[in-house]
C-alpha atoms as a PDB file:
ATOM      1  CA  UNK A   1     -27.890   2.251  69.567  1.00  0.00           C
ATOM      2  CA  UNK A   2     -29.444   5.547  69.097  1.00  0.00           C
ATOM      3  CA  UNK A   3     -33.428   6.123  70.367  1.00  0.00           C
ATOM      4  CA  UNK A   4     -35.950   8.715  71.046  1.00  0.00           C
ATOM      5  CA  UNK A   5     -37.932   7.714  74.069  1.00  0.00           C
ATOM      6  CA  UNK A   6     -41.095   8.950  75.124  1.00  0.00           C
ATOM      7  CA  UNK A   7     -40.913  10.629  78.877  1.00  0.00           C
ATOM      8  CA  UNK A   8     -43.930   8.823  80.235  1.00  0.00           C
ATOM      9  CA  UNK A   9     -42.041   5.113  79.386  1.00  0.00           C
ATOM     10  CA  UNK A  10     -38.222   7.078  79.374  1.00  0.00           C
ATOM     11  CA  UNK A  11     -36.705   5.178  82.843  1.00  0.00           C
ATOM     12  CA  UNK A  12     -38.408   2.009  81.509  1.00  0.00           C
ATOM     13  CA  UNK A  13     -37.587   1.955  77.983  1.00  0.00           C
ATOM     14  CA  UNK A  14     -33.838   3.381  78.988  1.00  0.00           C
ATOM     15  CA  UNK A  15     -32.981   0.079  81.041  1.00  0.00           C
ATOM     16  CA  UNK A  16     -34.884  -2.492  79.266  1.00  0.00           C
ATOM     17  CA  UNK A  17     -32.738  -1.541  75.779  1.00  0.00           C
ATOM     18  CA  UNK A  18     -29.687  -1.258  77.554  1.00  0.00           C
ATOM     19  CA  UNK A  19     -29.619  -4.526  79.949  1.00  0.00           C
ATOM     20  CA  UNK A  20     -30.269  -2.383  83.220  1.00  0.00           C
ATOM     21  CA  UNK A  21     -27.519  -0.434  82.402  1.00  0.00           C
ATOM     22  CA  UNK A  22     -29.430   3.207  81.330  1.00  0.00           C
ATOM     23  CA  UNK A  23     -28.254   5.626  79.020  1.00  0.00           C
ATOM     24  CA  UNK A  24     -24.688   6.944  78.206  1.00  0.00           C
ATOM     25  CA  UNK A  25     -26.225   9.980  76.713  1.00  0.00           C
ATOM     26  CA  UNK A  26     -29.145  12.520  77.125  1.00  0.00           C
ATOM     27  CA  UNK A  27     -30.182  15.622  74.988  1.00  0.00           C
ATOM     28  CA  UNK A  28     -32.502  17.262  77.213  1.00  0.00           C
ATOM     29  CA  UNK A  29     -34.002  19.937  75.601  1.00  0.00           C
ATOM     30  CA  UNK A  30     -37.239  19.852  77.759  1.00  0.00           C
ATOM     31  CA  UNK A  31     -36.134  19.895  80.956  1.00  0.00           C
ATOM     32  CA  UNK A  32     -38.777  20.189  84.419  1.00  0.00           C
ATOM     33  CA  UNK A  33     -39.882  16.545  85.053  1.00  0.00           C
ATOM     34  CA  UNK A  34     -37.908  15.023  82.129  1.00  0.00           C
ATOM     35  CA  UNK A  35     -34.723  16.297  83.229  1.00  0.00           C
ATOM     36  CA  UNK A  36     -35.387  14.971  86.646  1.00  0.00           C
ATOM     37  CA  UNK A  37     -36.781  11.344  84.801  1.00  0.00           C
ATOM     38  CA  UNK A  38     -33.400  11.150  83.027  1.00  0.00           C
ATOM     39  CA  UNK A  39     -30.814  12.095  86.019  1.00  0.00           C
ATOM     40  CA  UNK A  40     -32.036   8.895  87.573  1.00  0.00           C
ATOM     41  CA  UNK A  41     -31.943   6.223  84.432  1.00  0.00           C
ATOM     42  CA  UNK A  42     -28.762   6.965  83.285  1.00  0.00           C
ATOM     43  CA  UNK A  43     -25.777   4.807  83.329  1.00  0.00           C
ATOM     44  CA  UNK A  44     -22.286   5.067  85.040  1.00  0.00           C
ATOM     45  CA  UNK A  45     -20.552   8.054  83.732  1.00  0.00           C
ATOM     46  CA  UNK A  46     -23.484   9.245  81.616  1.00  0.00           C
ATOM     47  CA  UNK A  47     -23.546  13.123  80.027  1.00  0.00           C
ATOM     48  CA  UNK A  48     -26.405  15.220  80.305  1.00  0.00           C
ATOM     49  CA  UNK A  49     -26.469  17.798  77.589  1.00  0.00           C
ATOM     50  CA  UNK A  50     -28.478  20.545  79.020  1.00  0.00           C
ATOM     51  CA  UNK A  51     -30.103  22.309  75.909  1.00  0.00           C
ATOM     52  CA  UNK A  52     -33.634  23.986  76.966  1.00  0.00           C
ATOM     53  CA  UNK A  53     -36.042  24.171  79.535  1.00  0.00           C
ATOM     54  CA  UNK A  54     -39.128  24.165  77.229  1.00  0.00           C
ATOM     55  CA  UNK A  55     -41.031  22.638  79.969  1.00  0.00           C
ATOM     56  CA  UNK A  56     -40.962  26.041  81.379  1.00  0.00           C
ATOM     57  CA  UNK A  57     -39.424  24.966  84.976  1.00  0.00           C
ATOM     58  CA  UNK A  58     -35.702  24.775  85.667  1.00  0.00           C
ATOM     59  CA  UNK A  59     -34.449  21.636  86.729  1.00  0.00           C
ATOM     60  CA  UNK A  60     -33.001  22.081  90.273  1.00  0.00           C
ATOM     61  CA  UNK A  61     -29.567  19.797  89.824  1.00  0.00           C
ATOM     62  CA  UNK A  62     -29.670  16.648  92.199  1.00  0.00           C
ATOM     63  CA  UNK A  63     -25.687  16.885  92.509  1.00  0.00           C
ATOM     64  CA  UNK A  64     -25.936  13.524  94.413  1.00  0.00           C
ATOM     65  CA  UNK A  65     -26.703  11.904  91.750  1.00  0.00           C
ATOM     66  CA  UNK A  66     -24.299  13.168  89.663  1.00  0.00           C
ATOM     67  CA  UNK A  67     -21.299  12.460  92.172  1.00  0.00           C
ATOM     68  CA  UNK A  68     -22.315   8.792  92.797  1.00  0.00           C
ATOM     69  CA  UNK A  69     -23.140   7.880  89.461  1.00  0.00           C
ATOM     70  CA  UNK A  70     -19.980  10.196  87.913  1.00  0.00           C
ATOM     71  CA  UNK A  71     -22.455  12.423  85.784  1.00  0.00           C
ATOM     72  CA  UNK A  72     -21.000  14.799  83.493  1.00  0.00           C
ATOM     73  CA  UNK A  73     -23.869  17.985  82.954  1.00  0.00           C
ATOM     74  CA  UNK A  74     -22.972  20.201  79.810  1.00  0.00           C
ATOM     75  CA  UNK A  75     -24.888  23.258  78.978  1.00  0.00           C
ATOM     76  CA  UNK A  76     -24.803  23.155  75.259  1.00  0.00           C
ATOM     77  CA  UNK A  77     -26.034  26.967  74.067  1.00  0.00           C
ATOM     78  CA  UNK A  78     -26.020  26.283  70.264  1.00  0.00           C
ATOM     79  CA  UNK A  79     -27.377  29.671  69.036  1.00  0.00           C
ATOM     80  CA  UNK A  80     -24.957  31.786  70.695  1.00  0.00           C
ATOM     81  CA  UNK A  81     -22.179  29.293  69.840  1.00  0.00           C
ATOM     82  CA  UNK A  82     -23.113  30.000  65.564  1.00  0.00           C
ATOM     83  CA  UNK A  83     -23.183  33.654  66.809  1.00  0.00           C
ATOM     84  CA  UNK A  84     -19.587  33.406  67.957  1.00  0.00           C
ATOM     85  CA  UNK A  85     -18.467  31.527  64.872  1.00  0.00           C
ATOM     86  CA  UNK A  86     -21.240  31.620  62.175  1.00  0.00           C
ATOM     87  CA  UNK A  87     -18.497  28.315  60.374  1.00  0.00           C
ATOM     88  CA  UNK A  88     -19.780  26.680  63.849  1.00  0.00           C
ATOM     89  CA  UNK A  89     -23.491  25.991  62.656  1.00  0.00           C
ATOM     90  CA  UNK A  90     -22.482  24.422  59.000  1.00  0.00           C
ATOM     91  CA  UNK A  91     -19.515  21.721  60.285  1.00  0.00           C
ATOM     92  CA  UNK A  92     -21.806  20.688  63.502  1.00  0.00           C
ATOM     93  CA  UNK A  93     -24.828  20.054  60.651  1.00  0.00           C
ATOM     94  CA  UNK A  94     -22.238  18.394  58.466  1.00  0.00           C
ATOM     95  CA  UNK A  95     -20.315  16.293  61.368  1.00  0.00           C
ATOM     96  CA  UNK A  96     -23.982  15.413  62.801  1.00  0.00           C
ATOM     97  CA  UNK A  97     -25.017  14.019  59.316  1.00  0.00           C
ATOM     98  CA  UNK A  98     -21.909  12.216  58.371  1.00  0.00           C
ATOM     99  CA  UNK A  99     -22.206  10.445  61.969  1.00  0.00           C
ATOM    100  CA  UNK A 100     -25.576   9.966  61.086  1.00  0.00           C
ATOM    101  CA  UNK A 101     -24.916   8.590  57.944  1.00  0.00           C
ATOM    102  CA  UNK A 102     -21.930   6.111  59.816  1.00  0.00           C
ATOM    103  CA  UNK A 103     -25.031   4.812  61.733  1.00  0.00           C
ATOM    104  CA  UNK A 104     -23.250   6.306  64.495  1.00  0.00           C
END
């Protein structure tokens, strides 16, 4: 199950769709207080994909959290990745929508 959750409900929402459990995955392109709302209703081996700080505060890394619940935190620079390899940009959009498209 895929969703977009709203940070003022995200802890909530995260373990009442997922049976307590929290969620496997977060794209956290806001960071500040959302960042440090998602750390702590994630599940068991959850990734973080670190992609922005649009809040305009940089999350300070609670690396407790990510050692007792076995965290994985990825910084995921997009732009400078189609800068490397300008093919990059067109097979992530393509792989993204056939995913998509897999209801996956």
């Amino acid at each position: 199950m895929q969703l977009i959750i709203n940070l003022k409900v995200f802890e909530t929402v995260s373990k009442t769709v997922t049976d307590n459990r929290g969620a496997d995955v977060v794209y956290d392109a806001v960071g500040g207080d959302a960042f440090d709302q998602a750390i702590r209703a994630v599940n068991w081996e959850a990734r973080m994909l670190i992609i922005g700080f649009a809040a305009g505060r940089i999350q300070q890394v609670p690396a407790n959290l990510i050692l007792v619940k076995n965290i994985s935190v990825v910084g995921v620079v997009y732009g400078a990745q189609t800068e490397k390899d300008p093919s990059y940009g067109a097979s992530f959009v393509q792989e993204a929508a056939d995913l998509f498209r897999q209801g996956r």
